[in-house]
C-alpha atoms as a PDB file:
ATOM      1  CA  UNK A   1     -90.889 -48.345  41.590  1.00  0.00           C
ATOM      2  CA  UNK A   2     -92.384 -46.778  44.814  1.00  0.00           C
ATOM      3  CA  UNK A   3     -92.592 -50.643  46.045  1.00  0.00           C
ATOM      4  CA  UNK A   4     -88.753 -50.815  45.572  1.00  0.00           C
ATOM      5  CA  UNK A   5     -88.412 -47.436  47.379  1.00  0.00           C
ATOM      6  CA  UNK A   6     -87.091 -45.238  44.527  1.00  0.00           C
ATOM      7  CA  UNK A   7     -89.755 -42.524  45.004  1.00  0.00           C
ATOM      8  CA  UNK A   8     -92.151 -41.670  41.692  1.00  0.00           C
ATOM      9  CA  UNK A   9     -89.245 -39.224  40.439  1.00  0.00           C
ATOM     10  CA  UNK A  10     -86.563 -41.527  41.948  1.00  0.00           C
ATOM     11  CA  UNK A  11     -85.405 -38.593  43.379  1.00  0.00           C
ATOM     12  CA  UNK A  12     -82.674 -40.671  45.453  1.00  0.00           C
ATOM     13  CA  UNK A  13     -81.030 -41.538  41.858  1.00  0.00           C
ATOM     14  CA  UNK A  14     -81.037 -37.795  40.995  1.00  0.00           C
ATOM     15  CA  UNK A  15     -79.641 -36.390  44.008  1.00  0.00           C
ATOM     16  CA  UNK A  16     -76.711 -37.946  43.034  1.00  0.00           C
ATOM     17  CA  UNK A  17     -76.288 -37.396  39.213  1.00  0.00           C
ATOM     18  CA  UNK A  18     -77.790 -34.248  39.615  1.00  0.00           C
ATOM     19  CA  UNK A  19     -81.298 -33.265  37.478  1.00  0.00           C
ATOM     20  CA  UNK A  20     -82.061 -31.861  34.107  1.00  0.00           C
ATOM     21  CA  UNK A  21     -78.865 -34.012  32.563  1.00  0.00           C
ATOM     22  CA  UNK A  22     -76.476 -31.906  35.024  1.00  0.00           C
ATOM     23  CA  UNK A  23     -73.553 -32.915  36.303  1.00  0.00           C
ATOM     24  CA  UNK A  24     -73.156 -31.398  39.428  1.00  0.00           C
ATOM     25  CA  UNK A  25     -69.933 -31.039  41.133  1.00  0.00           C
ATOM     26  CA  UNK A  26     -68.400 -33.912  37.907  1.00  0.00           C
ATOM     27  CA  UNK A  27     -68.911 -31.185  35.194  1.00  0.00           C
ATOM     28  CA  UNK A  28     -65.325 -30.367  32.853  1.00  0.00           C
ATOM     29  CA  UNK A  29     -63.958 -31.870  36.864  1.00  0.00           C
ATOM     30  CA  UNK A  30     -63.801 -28.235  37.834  1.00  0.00           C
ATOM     31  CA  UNK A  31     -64.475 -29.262  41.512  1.00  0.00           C
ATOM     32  CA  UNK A  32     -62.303 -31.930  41.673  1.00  0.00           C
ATOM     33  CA  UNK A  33     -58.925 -30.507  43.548  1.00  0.00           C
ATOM     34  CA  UNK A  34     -56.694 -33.413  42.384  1.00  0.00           C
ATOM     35  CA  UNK A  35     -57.219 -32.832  38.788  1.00  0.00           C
ATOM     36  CA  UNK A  36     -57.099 -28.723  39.750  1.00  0.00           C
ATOM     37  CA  UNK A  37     -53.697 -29.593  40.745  1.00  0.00           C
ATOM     38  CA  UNK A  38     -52.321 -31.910  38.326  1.00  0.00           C
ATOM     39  CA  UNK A  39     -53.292 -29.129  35.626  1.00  0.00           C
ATOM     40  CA  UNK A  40     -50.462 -26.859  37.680  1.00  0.00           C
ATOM     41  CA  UNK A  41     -47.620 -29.249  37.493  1.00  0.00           C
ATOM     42  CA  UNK A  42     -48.427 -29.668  33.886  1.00  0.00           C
ATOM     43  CA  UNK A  43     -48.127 -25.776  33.568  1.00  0.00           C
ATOM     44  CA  UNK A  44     -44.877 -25.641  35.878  1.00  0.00           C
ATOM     45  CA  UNK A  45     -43.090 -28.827  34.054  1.00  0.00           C
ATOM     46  CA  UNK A  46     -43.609 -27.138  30.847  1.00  0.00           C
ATOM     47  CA  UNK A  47     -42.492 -23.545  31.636  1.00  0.00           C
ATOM     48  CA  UNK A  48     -39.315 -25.786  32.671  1.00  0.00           C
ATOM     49  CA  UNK A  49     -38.902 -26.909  29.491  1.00  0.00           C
ATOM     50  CA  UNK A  50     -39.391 -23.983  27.591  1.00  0.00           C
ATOM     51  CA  UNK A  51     -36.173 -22.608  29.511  1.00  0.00           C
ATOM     52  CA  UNK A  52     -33.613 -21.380  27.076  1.00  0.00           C
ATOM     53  CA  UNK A  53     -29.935 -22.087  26.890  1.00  0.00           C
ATOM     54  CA  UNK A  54     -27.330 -19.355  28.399  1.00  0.00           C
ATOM     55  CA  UNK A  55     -25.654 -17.140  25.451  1.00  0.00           C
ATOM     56  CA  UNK A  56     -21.790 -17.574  24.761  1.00  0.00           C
ATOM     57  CA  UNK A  57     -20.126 -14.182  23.808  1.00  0.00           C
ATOM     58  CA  UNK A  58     -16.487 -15.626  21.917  1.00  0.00           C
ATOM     59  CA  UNK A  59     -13.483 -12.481  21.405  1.00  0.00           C
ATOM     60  CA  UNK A  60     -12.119 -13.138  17.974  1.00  0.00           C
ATOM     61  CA  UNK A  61      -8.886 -11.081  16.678  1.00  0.00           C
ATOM     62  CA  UNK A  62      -9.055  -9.719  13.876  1.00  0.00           C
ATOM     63  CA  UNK A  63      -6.076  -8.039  11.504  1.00  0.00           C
ATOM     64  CA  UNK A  64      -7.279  -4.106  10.341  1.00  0.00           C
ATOM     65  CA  UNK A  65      -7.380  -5.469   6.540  1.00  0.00           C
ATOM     66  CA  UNK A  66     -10.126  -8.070   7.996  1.00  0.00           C
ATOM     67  CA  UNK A  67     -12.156  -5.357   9.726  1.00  0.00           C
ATOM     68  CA  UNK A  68     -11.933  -3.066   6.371  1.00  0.00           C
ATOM     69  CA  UNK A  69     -12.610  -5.818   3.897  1.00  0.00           C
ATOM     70  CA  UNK A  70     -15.162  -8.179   6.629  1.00  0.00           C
ATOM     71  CA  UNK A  71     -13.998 -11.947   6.349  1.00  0.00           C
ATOM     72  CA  UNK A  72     -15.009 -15.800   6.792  1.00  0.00           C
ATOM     73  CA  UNK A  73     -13.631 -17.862   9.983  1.00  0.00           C
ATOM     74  CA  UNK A  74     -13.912 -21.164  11.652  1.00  0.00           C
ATOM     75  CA  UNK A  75     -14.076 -20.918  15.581  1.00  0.00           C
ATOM     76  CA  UNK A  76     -14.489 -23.771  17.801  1.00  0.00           C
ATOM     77  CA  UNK A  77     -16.890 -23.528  20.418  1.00  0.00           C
ATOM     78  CA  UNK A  78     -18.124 -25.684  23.742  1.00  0.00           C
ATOM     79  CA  UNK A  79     -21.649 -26.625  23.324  1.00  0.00           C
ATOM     80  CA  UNK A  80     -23.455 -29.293  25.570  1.00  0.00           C
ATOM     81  CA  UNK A  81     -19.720 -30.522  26.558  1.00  0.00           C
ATOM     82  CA  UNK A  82     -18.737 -31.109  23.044  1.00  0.00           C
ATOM     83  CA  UNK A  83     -16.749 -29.064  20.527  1.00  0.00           C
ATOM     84  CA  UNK A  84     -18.310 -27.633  17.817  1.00  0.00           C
ATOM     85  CA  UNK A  85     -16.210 -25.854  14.702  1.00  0.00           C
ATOM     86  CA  UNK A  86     -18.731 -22.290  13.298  1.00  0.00           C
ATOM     87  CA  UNK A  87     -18.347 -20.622  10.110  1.00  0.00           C
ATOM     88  CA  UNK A  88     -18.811 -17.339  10.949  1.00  0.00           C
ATOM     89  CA  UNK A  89     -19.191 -14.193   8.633  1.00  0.00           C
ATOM     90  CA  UNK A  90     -17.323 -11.493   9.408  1.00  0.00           C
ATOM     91  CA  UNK A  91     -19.121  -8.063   8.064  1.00  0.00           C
ATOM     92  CA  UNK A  92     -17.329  -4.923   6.837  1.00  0.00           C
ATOM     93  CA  UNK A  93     -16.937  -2.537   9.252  1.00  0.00           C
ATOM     94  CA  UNK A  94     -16.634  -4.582  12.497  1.00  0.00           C
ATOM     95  CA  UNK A  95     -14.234  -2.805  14.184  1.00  0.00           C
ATOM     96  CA  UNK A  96     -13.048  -3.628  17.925  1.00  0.00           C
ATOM     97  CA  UNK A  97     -15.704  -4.284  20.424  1.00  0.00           C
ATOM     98  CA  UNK A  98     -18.605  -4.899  18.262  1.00  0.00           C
ATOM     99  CA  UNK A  99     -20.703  -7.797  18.271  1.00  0.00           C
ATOM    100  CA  UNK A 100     -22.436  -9.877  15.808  1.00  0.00           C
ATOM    101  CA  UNK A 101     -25.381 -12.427  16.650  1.00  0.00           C
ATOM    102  CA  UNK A 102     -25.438 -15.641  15.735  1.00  0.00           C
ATOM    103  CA  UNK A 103     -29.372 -16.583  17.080  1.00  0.00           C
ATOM    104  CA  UNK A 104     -29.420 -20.331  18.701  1.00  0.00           C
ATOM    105  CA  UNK A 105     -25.523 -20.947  18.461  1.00  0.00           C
ATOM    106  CA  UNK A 106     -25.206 -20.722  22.213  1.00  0.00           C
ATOM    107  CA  UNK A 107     -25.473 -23.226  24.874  1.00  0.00           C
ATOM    108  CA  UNK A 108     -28.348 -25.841  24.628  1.00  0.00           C
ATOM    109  CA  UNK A 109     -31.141 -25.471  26.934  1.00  0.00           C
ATOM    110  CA  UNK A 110     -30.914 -28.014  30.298  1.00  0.00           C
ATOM    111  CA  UNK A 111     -34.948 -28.287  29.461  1.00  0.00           C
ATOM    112  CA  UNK A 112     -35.059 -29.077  26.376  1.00  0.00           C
ATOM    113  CA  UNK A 113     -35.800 -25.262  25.157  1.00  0.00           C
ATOM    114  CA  UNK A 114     -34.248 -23.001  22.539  1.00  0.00           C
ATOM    115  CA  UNK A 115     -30.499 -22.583  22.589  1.00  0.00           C
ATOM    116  CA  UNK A 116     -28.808 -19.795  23.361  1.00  0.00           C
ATOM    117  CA  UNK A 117     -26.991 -16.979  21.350  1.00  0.00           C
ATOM    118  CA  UNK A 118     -23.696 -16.593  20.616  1.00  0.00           C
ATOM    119  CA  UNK A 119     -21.849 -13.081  20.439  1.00  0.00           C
ATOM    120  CA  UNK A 120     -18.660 -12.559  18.288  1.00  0.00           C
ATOM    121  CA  UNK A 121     -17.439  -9.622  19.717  1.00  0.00           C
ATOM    122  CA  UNK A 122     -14.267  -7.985  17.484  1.00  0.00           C
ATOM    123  CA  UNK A 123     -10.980  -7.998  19.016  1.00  0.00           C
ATOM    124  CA  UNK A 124      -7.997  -6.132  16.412  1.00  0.00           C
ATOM    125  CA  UNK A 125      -4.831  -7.514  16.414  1.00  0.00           C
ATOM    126  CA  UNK A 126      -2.270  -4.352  16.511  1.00  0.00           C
ATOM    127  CA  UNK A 127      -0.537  -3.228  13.336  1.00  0.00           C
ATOM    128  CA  UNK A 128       3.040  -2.002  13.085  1.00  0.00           C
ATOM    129  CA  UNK A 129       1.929   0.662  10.497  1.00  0.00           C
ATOM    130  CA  UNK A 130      -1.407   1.617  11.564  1.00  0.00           C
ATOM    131  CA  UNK A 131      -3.769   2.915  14.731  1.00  0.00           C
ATOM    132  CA  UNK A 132      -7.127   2.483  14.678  1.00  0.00           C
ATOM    133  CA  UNK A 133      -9.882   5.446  16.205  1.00  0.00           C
ATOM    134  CA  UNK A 134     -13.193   4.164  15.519  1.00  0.00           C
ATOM    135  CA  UNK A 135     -13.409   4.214  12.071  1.00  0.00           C
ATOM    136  CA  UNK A 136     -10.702   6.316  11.060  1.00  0.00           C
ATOM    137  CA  UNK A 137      -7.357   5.000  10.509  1.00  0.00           C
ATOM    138  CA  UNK A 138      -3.875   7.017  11.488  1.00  0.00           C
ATOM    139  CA  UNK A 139      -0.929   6.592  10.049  1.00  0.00           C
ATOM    140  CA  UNK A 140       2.206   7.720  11.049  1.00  0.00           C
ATOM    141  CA  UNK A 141       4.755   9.220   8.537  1.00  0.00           C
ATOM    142  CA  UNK A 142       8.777  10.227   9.318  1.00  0.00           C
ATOM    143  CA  UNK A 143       9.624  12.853   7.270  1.00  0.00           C
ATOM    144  CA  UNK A 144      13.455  15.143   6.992  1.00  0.00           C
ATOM    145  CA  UNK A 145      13.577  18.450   8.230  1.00  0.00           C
ATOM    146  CA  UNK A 146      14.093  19.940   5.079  1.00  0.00           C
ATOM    147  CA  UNK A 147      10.802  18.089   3.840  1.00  0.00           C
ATOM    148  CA  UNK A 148       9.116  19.750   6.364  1.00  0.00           C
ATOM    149  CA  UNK A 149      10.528  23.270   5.467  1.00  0.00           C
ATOM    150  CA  UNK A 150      10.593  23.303   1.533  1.00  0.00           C
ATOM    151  CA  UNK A 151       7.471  20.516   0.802  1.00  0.00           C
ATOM    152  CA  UNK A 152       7.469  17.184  -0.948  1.00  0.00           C
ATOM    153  CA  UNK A 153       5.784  14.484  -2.275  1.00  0.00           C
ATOM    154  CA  UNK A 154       5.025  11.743  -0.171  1.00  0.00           C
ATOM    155  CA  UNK A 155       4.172   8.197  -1.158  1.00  0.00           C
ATOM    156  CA  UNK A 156       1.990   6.605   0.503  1.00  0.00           C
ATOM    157  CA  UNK A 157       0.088   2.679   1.327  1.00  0.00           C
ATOM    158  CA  UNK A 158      -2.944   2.620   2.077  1.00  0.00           C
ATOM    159  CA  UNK A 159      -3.908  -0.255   4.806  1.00  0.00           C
ATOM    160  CA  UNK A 160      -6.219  -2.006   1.687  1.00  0.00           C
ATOM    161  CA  UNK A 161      -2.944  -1.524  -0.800  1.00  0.00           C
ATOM    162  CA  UNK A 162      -3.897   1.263  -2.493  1.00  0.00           C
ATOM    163  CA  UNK A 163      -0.694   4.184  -3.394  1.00  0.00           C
ATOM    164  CA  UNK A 164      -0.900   7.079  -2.856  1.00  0.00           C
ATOM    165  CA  UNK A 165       0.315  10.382  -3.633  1.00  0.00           C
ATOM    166  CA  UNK A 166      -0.054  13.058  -1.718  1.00  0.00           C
ATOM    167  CA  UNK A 167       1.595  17.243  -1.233  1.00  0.00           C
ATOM    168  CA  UNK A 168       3.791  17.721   1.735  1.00  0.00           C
ATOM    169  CA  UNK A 169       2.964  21.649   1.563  1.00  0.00           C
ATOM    170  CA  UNK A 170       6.064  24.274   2.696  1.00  0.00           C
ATOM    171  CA  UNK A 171       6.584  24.507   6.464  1.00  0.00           C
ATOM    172  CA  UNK A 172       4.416  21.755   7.585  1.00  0.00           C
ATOM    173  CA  UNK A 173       4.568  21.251  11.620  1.00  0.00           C
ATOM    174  CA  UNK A 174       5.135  18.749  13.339  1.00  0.00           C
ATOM    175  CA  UNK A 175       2.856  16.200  14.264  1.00  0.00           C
ATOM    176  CA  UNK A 176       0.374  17.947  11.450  1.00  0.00           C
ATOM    177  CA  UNK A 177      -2.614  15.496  10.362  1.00  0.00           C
ATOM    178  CA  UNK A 178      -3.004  15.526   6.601  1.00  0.00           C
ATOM    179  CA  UNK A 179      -6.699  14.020   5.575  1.00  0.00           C
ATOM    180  CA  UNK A 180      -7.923  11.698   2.985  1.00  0.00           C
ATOM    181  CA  UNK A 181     -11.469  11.487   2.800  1.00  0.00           C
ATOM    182  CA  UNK A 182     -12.765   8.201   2.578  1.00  0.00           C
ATOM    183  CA  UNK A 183     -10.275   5.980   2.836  1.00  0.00           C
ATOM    184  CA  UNK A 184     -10.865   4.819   6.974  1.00  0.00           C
ATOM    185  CA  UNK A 185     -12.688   1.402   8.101  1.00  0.00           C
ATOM    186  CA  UNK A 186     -16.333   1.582   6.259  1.00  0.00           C
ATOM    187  CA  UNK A 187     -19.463   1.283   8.493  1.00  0.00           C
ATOM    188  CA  UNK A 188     -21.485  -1.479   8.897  1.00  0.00           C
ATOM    189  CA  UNK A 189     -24.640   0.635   8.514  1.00  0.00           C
ATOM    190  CA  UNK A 190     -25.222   3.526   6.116  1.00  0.00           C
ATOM    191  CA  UNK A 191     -22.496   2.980   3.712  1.00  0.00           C
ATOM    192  CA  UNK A 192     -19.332   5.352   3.328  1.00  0.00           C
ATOM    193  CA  UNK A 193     -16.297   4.460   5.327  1.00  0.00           C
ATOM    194  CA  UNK A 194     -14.347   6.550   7.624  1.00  0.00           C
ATOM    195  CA  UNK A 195     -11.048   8.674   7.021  1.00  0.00           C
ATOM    196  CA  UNK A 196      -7.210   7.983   6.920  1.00  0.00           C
ATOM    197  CA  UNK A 197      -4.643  10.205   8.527  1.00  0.00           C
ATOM    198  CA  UNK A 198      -1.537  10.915   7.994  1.00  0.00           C
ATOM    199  CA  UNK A 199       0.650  11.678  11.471  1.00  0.00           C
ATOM    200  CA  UNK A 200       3.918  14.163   9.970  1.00  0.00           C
ATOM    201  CA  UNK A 201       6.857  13.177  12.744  1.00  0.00           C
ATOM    202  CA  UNK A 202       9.727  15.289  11.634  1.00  0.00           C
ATOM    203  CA  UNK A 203      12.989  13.857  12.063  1.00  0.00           C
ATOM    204  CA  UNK A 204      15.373  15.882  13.994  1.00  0.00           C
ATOM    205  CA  UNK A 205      18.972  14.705  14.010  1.00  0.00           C
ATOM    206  CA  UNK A 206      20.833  14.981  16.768  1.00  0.00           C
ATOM    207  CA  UNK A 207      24.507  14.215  15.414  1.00  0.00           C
ATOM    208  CA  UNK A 208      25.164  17.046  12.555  1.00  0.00           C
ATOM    209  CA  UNK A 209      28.421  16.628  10.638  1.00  0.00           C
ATOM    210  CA  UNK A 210      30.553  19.375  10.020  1.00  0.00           C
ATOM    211  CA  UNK A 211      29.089  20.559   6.458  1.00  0.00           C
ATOM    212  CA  UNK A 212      25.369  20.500   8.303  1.00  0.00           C
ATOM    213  CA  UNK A 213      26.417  22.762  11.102  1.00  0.00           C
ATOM    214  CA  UNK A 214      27.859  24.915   8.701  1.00  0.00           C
ATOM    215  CA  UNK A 215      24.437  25.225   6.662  1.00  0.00           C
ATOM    216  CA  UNK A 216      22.710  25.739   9.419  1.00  0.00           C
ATOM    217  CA  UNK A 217      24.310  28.412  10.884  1.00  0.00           C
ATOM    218  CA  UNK A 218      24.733  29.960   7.122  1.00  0.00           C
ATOM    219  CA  UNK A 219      20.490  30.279   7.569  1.00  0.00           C
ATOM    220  CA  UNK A 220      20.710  31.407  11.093  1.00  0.00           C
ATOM    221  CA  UNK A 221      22.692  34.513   9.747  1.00  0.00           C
ATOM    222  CA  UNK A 222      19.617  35.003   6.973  1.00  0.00           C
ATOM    223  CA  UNK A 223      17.064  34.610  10.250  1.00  0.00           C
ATOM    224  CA  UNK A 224      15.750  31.177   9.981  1.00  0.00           C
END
């Protein structure tokens, strides 16, 4: 081999590839800056596609007897340019401005990632009867002057349907809150349910006939 120039430990050959089986600056390619590189656009492209679609938040109105008893609707939502129809779910208790999550009902991801969330926030459709106050309910209730004065018996619906009876007591004032436990939206955590009140508006007349303004100044004289 010396004859051919290699040397006895053909130490040319070796400078090269390195001695002992090593690799030199070839080993795993740590060295070598193009594959350094390429690594990092691998890294970048797939952070890209690991980006997740935005999150939709969708106002639905609801009436007070869906909020009390929850409910089951079909919304129609843009995803990815197309419309899509959702069942949605509608828990007890979901009274205005609260949001459920529906997880990957949102817009799709540009990157091919997880979709985004969508947010049904409540929105409650006004009642004629009934004001809402968190989780109580309020009802107002137009009573006579001489209801207010001598006490009654009121009848009452409650907003789920239930009748009700309840004591007017003697000399009630107006604008008085009578309270029934219990009987309010319930809430979505915990169990129990809030209250329902009932608003006393007294009636005062302002045309008396002629046998009214008689009785009434008749109790004037006895100091009422």
């Amino acid at each position: 081999l010396r004859e051919f120039g290699f040397g006895s430990s053909m130490g040319g050959f070796s400078s090269v590839f390195g001695r002992g089986g090593r690799q030199g600056n070839f080993s795993g390619m740590g060295g070598n800056p193009f594959f350094h590189n390429a690594g990092q656009g691998s890294c970048r492209q797939g952070a890209r596609q690991a980006e997740k679609g935005k999150d939709i938040e969708y106002e639905l109105p609801l009436t007070l007897n869906e909020i009390i008893h929850g409910t089951k609707k079909t919304i129609t939502i843009s995803q990815g340019g197309n419309a899509r129809a959702i069942e949605v779910t509608i828990p007890k208790g979901l009274t205005q401005g609260k949001k459920i999550r529906l997880p990957g009902k949102g817009e799709l991801s540009p990157t091919g990632g997880s979709a985004g969330n969508l947010y049904i926030r409540s929105g409650l459709i006004p009642s004629p009867d009934y004001a809402v106050e968190g989780n109580d309910i309020l009802l107002f209730r137009q009573i006579l002057l001489s209801q207010a004065l001598l006490g009654d018996t009121l009848e009452i619906l409650t907003p789920d349907g239930m009748a009700l009876k309840i004591k007017l007591p003697a000399g009630t004032k107006h604008k008085a809150k009578m309270r029934i436990f219990g009987k309010g939206i319930p809430f979505m955590k915990g169990g129990g349910a809030g209250d329902l009140y009932i608003i006393i508006d007294i009636n005062m007349p302002k045309d008396l006939t002629t046998s009214q303004k008689d009785l009434i100044r008749q109790l004037k004289k006895t100091g009422l």
